[in-house]
Each structure stands twice: as structure tokens, then as C-alpha cells.
Protein backbone atom coordinates (compact mmCIF):
# COMPACT_ATOMS: atom_id res chain seq x y z
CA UNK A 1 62.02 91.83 145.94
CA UNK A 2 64.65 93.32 148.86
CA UNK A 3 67.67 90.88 146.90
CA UNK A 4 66.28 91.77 143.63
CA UNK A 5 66.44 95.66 144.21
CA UNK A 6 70.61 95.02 145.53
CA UNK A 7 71.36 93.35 142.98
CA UNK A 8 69.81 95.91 140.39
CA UNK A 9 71.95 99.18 142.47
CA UNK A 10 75.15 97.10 142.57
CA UNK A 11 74.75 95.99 139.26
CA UNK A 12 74.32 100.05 138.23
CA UNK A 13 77.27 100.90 140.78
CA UNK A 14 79.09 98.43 139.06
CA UNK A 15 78.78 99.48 135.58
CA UNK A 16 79.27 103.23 136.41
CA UNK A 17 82.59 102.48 138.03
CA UNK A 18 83.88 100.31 135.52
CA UNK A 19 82.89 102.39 132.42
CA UNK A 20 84.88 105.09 134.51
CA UNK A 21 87.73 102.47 134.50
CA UNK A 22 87.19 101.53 130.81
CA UNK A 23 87.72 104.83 129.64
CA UNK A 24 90.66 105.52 131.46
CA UNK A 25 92.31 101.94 130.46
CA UNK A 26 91.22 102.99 126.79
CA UNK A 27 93.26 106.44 127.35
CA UNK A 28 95.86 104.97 128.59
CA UNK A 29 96.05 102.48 125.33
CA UNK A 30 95.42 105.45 123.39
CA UNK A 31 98.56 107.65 124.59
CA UNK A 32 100.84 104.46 123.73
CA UNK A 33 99.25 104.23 120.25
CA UNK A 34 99.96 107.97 120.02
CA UNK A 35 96.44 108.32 118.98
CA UNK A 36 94.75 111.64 117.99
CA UNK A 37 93.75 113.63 121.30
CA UNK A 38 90.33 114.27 120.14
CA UNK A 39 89.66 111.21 119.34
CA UNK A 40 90.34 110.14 122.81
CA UNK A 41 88.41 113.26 123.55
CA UNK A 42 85.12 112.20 121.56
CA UNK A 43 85.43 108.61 122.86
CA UNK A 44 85.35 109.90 126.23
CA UNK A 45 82.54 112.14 126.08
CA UNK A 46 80.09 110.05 124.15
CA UNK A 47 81.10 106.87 124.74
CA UNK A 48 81.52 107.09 128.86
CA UNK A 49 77.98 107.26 129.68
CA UNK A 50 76.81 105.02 126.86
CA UNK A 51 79.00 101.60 127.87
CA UNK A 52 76.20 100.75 130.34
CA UNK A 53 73.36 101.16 127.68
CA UNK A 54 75.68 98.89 125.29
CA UNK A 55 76.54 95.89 127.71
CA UNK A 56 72.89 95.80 129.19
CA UNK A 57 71.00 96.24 125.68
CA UNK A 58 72.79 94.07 123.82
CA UNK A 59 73.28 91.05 126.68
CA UNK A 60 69.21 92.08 126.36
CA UNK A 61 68.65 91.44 122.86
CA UNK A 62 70.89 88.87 122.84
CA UNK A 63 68.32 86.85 125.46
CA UNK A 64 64.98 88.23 123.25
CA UNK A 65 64.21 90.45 125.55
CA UNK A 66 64.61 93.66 123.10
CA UNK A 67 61.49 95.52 125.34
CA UNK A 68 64.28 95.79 127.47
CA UNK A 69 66.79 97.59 124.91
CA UNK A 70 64.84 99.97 123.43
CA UNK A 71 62.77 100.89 126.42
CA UNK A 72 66.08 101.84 127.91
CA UNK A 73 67.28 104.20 124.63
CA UNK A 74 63.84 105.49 124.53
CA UNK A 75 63.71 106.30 127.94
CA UNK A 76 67.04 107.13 128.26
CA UNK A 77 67.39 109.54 126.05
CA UNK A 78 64.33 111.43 127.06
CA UNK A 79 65.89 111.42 130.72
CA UNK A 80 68.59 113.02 128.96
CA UNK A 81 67.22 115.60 127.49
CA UNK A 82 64.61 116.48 130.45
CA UNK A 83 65.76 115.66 134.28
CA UNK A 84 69.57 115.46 133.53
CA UNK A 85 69.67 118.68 131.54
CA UNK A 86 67.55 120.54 134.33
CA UNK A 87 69.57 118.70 136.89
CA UNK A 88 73.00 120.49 135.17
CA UNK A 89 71.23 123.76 134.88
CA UNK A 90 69.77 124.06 138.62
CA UNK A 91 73.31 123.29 139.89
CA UNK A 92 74.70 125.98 137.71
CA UNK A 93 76.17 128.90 139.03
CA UNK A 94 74.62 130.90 136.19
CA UNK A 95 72.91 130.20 133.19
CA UNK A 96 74.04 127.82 131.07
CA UNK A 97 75.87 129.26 127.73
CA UNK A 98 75.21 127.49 124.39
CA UNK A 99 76.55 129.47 122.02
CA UNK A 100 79.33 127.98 120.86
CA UNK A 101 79.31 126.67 117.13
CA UNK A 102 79.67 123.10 118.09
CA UNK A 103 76.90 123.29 120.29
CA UNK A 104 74.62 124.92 118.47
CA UNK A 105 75.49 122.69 115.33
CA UNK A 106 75.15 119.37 117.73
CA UNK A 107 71.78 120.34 118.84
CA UNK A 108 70.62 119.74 115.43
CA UNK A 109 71.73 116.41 114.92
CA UNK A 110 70.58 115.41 118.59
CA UNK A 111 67.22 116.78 117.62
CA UNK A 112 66.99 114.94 114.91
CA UNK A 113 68.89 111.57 116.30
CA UNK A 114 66.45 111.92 119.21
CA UNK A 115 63.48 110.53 117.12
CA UNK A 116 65.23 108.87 114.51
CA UNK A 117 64.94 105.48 115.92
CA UNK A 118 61.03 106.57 116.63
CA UNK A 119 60.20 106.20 113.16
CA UNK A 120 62.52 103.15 112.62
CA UNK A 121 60.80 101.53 115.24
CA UNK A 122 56.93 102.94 113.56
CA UNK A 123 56.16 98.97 112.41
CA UNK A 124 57.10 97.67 115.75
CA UNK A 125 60.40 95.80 113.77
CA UNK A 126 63.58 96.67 113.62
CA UNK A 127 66.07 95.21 111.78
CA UNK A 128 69.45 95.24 110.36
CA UNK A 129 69.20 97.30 107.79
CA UNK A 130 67.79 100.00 110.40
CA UNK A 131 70.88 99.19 112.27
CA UNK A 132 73.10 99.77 109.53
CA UNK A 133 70.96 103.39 109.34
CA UNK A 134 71.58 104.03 112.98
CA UNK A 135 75.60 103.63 112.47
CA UNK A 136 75.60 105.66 109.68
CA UNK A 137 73.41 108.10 110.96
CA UNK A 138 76.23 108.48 114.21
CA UNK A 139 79.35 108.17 112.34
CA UNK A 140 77.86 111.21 109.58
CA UNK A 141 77.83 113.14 112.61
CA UNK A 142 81.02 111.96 113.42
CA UNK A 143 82.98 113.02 110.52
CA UNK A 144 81.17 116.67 110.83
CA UNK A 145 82.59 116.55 114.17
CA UNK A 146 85.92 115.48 113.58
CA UNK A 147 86.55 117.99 110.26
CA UNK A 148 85.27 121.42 112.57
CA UNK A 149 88.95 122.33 113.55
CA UNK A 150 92.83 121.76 112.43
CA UNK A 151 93.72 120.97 116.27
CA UNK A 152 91.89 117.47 116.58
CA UNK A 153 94.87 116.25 114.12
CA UNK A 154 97.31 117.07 117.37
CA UNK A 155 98.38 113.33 118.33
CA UNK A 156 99.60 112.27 121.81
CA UNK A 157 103.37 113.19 121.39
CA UNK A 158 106.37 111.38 123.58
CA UNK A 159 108.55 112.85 124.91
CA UNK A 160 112.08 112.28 125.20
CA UNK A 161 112.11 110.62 128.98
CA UNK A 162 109.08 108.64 127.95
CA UNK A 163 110.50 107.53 124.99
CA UNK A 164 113.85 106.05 127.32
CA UNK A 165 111.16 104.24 129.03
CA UNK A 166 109.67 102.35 126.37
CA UNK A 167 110.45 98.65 127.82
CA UNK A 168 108.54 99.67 130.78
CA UNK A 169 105.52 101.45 128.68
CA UNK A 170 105.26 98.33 126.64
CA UNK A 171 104.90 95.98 130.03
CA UNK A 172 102.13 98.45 131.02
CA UNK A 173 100.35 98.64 127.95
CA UNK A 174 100.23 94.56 127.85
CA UNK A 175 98.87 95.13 131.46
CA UNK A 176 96.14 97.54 129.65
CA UNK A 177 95.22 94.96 127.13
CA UNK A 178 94.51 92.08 130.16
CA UNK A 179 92.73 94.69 132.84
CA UNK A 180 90.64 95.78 130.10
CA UNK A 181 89.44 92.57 128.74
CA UNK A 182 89.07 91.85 132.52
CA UNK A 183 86.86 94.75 132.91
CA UNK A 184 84.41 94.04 129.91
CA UNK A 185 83.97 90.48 131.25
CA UNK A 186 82.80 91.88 134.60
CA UNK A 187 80.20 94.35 133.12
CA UNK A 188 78.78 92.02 130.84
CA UNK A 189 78.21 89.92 134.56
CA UNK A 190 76.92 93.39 135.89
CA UNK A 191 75.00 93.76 132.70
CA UNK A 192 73.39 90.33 133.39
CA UNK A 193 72.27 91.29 137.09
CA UNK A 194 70.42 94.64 135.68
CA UNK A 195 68.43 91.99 133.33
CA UNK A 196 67.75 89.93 136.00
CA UNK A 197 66.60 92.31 138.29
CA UNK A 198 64.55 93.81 135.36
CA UNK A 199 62.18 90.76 134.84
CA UNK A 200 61.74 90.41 138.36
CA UNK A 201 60.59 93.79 138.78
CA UNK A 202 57.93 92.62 135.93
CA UNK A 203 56.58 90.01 137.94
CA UNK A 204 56.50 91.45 141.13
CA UNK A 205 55.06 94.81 139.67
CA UNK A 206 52.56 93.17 136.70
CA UNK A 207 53.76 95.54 134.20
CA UNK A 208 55.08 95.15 130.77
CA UNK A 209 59.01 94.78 130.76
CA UNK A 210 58.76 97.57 128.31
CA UNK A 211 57.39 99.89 130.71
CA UNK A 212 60.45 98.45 133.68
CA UNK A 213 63.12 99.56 130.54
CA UNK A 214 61.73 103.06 130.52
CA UNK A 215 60.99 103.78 133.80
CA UNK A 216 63.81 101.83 135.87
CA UNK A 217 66.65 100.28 133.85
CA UNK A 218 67.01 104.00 131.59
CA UNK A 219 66.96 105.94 135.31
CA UNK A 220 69.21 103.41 136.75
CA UNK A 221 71.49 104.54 133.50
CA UNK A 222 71.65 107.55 133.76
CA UNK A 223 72.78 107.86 137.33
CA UNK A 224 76.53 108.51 136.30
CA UNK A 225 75.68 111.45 134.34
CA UNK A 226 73.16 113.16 137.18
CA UNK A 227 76.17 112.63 138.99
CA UNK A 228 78.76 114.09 136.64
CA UNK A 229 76.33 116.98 135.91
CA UNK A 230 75.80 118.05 139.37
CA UNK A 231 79.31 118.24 140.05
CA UNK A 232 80.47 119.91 136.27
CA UNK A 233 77.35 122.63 137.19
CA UNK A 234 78.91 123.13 141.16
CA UNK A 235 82.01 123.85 139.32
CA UNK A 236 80.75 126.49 136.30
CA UNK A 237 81.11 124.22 133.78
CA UNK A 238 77.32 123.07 132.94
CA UNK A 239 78.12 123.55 129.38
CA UNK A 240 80.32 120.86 128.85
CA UNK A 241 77.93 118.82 130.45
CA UNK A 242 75.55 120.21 127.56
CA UNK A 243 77.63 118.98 125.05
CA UNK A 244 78.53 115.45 126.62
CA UNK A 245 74.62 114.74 127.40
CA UNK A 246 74.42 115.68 123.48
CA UNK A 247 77.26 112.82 122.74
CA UNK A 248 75.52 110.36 125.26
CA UNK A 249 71.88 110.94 123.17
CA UNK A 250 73.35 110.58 119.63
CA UNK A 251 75.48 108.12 120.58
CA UNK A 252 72.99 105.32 122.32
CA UNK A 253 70.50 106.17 119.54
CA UNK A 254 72.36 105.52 116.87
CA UNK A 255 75.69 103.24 117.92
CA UNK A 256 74.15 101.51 120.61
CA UNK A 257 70.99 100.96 118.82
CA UNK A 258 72.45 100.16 115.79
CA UNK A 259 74.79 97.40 117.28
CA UNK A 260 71.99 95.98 118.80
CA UNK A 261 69.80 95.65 115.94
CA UNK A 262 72.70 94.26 113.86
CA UNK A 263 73.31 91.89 116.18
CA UNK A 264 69.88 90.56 117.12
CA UNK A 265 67.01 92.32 115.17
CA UNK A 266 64.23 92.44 117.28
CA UNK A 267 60.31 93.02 116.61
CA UNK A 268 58.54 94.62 119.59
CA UNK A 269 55.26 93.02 119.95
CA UNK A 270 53.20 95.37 122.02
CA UNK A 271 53.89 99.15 120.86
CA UNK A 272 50.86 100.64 123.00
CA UNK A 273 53.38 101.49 126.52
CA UNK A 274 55.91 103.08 123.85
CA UNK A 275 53.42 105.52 122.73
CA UNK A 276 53.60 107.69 125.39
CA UNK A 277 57.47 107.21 125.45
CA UNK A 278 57.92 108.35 121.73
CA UNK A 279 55.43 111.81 121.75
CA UNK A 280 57.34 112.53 124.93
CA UNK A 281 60.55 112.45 123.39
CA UNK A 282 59.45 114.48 120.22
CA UNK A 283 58.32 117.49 122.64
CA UNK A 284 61.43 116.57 124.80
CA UNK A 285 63.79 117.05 121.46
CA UNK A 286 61.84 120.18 120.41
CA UNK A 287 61.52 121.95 123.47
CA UNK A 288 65.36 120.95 123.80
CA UNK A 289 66.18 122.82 120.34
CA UNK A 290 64.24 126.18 120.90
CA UNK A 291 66.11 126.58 124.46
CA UNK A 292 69.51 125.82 122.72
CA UNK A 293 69.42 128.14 119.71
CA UNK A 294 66.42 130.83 120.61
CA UNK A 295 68.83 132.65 123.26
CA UNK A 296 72.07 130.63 123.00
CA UNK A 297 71.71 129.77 126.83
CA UNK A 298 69.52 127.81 128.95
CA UNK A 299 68.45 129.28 131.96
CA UNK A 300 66.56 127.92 135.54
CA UNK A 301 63.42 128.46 133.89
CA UNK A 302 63.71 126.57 130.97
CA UNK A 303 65.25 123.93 133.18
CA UNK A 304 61.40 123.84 135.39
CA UNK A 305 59.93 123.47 131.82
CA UNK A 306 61.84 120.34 131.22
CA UNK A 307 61.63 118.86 134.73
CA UNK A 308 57.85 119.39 133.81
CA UNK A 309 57.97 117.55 130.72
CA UNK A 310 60.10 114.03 132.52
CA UNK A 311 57.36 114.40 135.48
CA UNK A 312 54.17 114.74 133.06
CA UNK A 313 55.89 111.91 131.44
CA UNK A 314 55.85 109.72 134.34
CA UNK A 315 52.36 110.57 135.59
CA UNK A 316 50.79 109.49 132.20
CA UNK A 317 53.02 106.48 131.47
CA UNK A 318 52.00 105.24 135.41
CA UNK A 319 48.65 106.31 135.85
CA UNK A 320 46.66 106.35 132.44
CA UNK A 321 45.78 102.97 131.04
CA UNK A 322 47.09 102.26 127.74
């Protein structure tokens, strides 16, 4: 069980650091491209703390082992919206302020995005065509997104000195192209070891592999952003964090999910350990909505009500027998 555990944290190390790295190598691409900056922007945002859901759910599906896949979106997502947003507000230096437009627009399509895949998922099947929802579903709140504001046309301009250097730029951007094909071959292997270590936990715990997706391979997921939140909240900046933990949400319900299910459809056989996941998430998405538009902020003790929620969660998912 000792090897099992390492393997599942360096797997999760692993994956964090090279989704960092992915990003970056993607920017990098992006500047040579002269893509738009808020493109870049978006894919940052959402896209950062989703690879690992991605890579591990689909390598998951891909094996039949889809407990695995949507136990970690399910779970995931209500981390999101409970611990990890009252992680970012505790580590605030004040409240945290939501009322900006975006925000308060983006709440609405995470509340509703949130349990979109609940209802998908009602039969216990899902299947392509639910896929194809689940894209559409992210990339209608991707063109509301993109149309808000003149300035996300702004492209990544050259200038003069860079543009004397365009032998060497080319080399480098070749160099992109190899590091980052490098770098998705290694976290599909880091992917891999998360799986792994996932079914062993199963037989060494004699629980459901659904119930390992929810409680440890969605936790182990989300370390990057408890991480990126505590520092962003240190620093003043806990509503940015509000808004990326928004992206990471709509995006691994509805991209992530939907690649998945287009890939491999999957039937989940035993619904009775997602029960508790899916009313969980509903008052997770609802509370989340109130706090965001009632008094355009979100304060510490809003944050204890949603710690509250994640830790009820647990104690009924562990203790009461389904």
C-alpha cells in the first residue's frame, strides 16, 4: 500500500508540474502564431487545472474504468466549489469581491454546468450524444465569453527586434512543438500511475472505485489549485481565483466530460455511491450562486458554510451505508 500511495503523489506532482509546463509551452506557441491574447488568456485559466482531469479520465475510460472518470468530475467539481473556494477566501486579506459583470454572469453558467452532467448521467449511461451536449454546452459559454469586450481581439504583436530574429524564433518554436509532444507523452504515463494507484486503493480499502474517484483521485486533482488559491488570496487577489475555479468547473464538466464520453461512452453500473455525490453538488452549486450574486462578495463566513458542506459530504459518503 506504502509503493502504491508514492506512486499516486508523484503521479499528482507530476501532472501539476507538467500542466504548469504545458501551458507555458502552449503560450509560447501561441505568441509565434500571433494568437489572440485572450485566447491564450481563457486557455490558461480554464484549461490549466483541467489537463490532469483530461489525461487521467480519459486514459480511465479508455481502460473501462469510467467509475473512475466521472467520480473524479463529480467530485471534483464539488471540491471546487466547497474546500477550494473557502480555502481562497480564508487566505484572503479581505473579503472576496464578485461583482464584476463577468463574474456574476459566469456564476450562472457554472451553476448550471455544475449539475448538468447530473442529469445526463440520471440513467446511469452516458453516451455520445451527451458528449456532444457537454461540448456544446462549454463552447456556448465560450462564445458569451469571448464577445463581452472589443480588447480580447488584441493579438500578440512583434515587434521590430523580434521580428529581426525570426530564424531564431522559428528554431524555438520547432523546439516547442517536440517538448510539448514530449510533455503529453509523460502525463499520459503519470496519468497511468494515478489509475493504478486508484484500483489498488479499491482492493486494499473494499470500496467501490467510484467512491476512490470522488474521494481520492478528485482531491489528489485539485491540489494545484488549493495551491494556486492560497497563494492568489496571500497576495489580494482571491477573485481571480474566483473566476479561474469557475473556468476549471465548466470546463471539466463539459470539455473534459464531453471528450470522454465521445471517446468511450461509458454506462455506470452501480449509481447508489453517486447519490450522495450528486445532491451534494446541487446544494454545493446553489449555495455557491446566492454567495456570488446576494452581496457581490464572499466573505469568511460564507467560506465556514461551504467548508461545512465538503465535510458533511465526506462524513455521509464514508460513514452511512448506501
Amino acid at each position: 500500500m506504502i509503493i502504491e500511495i508514492a506512486i499516486f503523489l508523484v503521479s499528482i506532482f507530476l501532472l501539476s508540474w507538467l500542466s504548469s509546463s504545458f501551458v507555458k509551452t502552449v503560450i509560447d506557441i501561441a505568441k509565434y502564431l500571433r494568437w489572440r491574447e485572450f485566447i491564450v488568456a481563457f486557455f490558461v485559466m480554464g484549461f490549466a487545472a483541467s489537463l490532469p482531469n483530461l489525461f487521467v479520465d480519459l486514459n480511465a475510460a479508455l481502460q473501462g474504468l469510467s467509475d473512475i472518470s466521472f467520480g473524479d468530475v463529480i467530485g471534483g467539481n464539488l471540491i471546487d466549489l466547497t474546500m477550494i473556494m473557502a480555502i481562497v477566501i480564508f487566505f484572503s486579506k479581505d473579503v472576496v469581491s464578485t461583482d464584476s459583470k463577468m463574474v456574476q454572469g459566469s456564476s450562472i453558467f457554472t451553476f448550471l454546468i455544475a449539475i448538468l452532467p447530473i442529469f445526463l448521467i440520471w440513467t446511469g449511461k452516458v453516451t455520445r450524444i451527451d458528449g456532444l451536449i457537454l461540448i456544446f454546452a462549454f463552447f456556448v459559454y465560450a462564445f458569451w465569453l469571448f464577445s463581452k469586450d472589443g480588447r480580447f481581439k488584441k493579438v500578440y504583436n512583434r515587434t521590430k527586434k523580434e521580428s529581426s530574429l525570426a530564424p531564431v524564433r522559428k528554431y524555438i518554436f520547432i523546439k516547442n512543438i517536440v517538448k510539448l509532444i514530449l510533455i503529453i507523452l509523460i502525463l499520459l504515463a503519470a496519468s497511468q500511475g494515478i489509475i493504478y494507484a486508484a484500483q489498488s486503493f479499491q482492493k486494499s480499502l473494499g470500496v467501490p472505485l467510484s467512491l476512490v474517484g470522488i474521494l481520492i483521485v478528485a482531491l489528489g486533482n485539485c491540489f494545484p489549485e488549493a495551491y494556486f488559491g492560497i497563494v492568489a488570496g496571500r497576495k489580494g487577489e482571491g477573485w481571480m481565483i474566483v473566476g479561474d475555479m469557475m473556468g476549471s468547473v465548466i470546463v471539466s464538466a463539459t470539455l473534459v466530460l464531453g471528450i470522454v464520453a465521445v471517446v468511450a461512452p461509458f454506462e455506470i453500473k452501480d449509481m447508489s455511491v453517486f447519490y450522495t455525490a450528486r445532491i451534494f453538488t446541487v446544494i454545493a452549486a446553489v449555495l455557491f450562486l446566492m454567495f456570488v450574486r446576494s452581496g457581490k462578495k464572499l466573505t469568511k463566513k460564507e467560506a465556514m458554510l461551504l467548508l461545512s458542506v465538503y465535510i458533511i459530504f465526506i462524513l455521509v459518503e464514508v460513514f452511512i451505508p448506501k
